[in-house]
Protein backbone atom coordinates (compact mmCIF):
# COMPACT_ATOMS: atom_id res chain seq x y z
CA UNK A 1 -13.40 2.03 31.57
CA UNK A 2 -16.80 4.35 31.73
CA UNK A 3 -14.98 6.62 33.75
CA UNK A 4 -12.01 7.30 31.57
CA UNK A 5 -14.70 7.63 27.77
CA UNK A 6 -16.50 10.11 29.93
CA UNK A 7 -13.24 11.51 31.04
CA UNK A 8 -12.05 11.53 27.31
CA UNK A 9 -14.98 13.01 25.34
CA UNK A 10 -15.52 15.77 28.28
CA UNK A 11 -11.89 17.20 27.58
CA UNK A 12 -12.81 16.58 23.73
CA UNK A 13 -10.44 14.37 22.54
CA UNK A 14 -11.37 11.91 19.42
CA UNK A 15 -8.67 9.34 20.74
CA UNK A 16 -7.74 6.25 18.73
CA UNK A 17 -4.68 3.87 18.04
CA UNK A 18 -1.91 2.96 21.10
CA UNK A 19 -1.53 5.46 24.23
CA UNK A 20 0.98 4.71 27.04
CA UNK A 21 0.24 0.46 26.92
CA UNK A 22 -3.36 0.48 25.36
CA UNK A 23 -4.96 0.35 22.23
CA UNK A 24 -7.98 2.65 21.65
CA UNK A 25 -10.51 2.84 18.93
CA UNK A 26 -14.27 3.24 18.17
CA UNK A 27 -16.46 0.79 17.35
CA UNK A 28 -19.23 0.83 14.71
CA UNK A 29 -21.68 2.76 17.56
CA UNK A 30 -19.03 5.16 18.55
CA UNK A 31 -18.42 3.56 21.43
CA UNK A 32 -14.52 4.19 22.80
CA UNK A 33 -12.55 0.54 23.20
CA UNK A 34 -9.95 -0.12 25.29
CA UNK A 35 -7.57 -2.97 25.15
CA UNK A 36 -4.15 -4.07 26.25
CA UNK A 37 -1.82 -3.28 23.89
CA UNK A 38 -0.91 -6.89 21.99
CA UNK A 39 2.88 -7.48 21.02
CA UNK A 40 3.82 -10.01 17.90
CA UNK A 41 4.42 -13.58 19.48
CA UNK A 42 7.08 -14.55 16.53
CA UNK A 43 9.47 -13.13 14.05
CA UNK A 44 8.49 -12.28 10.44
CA UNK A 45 7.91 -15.44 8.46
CA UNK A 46 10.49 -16.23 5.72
CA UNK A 47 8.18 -15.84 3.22
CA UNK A 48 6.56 -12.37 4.20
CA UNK A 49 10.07 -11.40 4.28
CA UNK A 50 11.02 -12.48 0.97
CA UNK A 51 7.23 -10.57 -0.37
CA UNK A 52 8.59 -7.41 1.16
CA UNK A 53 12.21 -7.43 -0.76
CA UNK A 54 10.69 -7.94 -3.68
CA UNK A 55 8.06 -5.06 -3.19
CA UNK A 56 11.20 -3.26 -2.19
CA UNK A 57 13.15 -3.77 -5.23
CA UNK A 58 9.68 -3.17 -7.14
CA UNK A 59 9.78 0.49 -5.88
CA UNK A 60 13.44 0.66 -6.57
CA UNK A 61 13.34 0.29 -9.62
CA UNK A 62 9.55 2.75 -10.24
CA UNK A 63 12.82 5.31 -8.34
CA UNK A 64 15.09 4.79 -10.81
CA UNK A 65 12.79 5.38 -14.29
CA UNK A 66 13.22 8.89 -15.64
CA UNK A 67 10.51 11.33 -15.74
CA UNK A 68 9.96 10.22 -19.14
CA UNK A 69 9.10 6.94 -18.80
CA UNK A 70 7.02 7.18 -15.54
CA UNK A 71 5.04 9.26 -17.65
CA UNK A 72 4.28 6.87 -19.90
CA UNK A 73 3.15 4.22 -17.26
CA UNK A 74 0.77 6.83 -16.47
CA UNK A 75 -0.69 7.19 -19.58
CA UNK A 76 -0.72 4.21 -20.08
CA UNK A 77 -2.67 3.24 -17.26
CA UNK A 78 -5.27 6.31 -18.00
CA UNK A 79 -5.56 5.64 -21.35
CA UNK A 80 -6.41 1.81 -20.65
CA UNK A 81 -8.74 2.69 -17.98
CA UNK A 82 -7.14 0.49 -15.16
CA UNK A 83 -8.40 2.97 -12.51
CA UNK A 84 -4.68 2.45 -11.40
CA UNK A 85 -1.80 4.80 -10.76
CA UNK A 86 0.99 4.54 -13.17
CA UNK A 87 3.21 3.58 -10.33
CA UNK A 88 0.43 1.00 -9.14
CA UNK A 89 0.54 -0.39 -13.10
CA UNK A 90 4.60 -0.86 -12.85
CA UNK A 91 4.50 -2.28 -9.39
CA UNK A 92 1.71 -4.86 -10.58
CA UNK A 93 4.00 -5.72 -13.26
CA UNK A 94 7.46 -5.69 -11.34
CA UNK A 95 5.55 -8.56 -8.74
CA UNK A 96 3.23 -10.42 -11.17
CA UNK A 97 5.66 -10.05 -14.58
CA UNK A 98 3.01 -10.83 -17.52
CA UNK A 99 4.61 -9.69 -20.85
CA UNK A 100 1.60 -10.83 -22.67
CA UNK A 101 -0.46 -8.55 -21.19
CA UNK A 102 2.02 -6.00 -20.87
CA UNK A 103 2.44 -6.41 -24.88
CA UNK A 104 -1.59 -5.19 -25.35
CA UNK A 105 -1.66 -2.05 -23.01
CA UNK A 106 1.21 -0.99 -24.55
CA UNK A 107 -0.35 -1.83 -28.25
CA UNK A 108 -3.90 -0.47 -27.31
CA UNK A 109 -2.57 2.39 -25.65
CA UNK A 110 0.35 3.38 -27.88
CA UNK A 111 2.38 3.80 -25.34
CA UNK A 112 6.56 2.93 -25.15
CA UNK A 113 6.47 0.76 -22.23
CA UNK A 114 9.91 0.29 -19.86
CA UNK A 115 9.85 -3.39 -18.60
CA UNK A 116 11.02 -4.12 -15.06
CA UNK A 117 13.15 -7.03 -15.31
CA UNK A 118 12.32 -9.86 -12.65
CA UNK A 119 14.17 -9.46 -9.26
């Protein structure tokens, strides 16, 4: 392994991620690490699966508002100061629906809000 970071930073590469079957990276000195490249064991749980379809149809639907309406996500999130994205404000709703506090960042912000319906 001290062969190959000498062998590395002489030809002046800043190496990192998987090469051929290892993983490389730095560590917190600097220091290149090398390490067998690790394969998942088991198949996606059922429920990770079922997070990532609904994150999916989250974005689906943030695809299919007009320009119009994303717009008003956005301000709504400025205006609110959520120190969030528009996008990230409709995708927290389309996971977590709270029409409460939808309601009030629409009322304190004045803003015409388009609802994503659950999934």
């Amino acid at each position: 392994m001290k062969q190959k970071k000498r062998l590395l930073s002489w030809l002046g590469l800043l190496s990192w991620g998987d090469i051929a079957e290892f993983t490389l990276y730095r560590d917190r000195f600097r220091q290149l690490v090398i390490y067998p490249k690790q394969y998942p064991k088991s198949t996606v749980p059922a429920f990770q699966r079922r997070q990532r379809d609904l994150f999916k149809i989250a974005v689906e639907k943030w695809n299919s508002l007009t320009n119009d309406q994303r717009a008003q996500w956005s301000l709504a999130a400025r205006r609110a100061s959520l120190r969030m994205t528009g996008y990230n404000l409709f995708i927290a709703v389309a996971l977590l629906p709270d029409p409460p506090a939808l309601d009030t960042i629409a009322r304190q912000t004045a803003t015409v809000l388009y609802q994503p319906t659950d999934p």
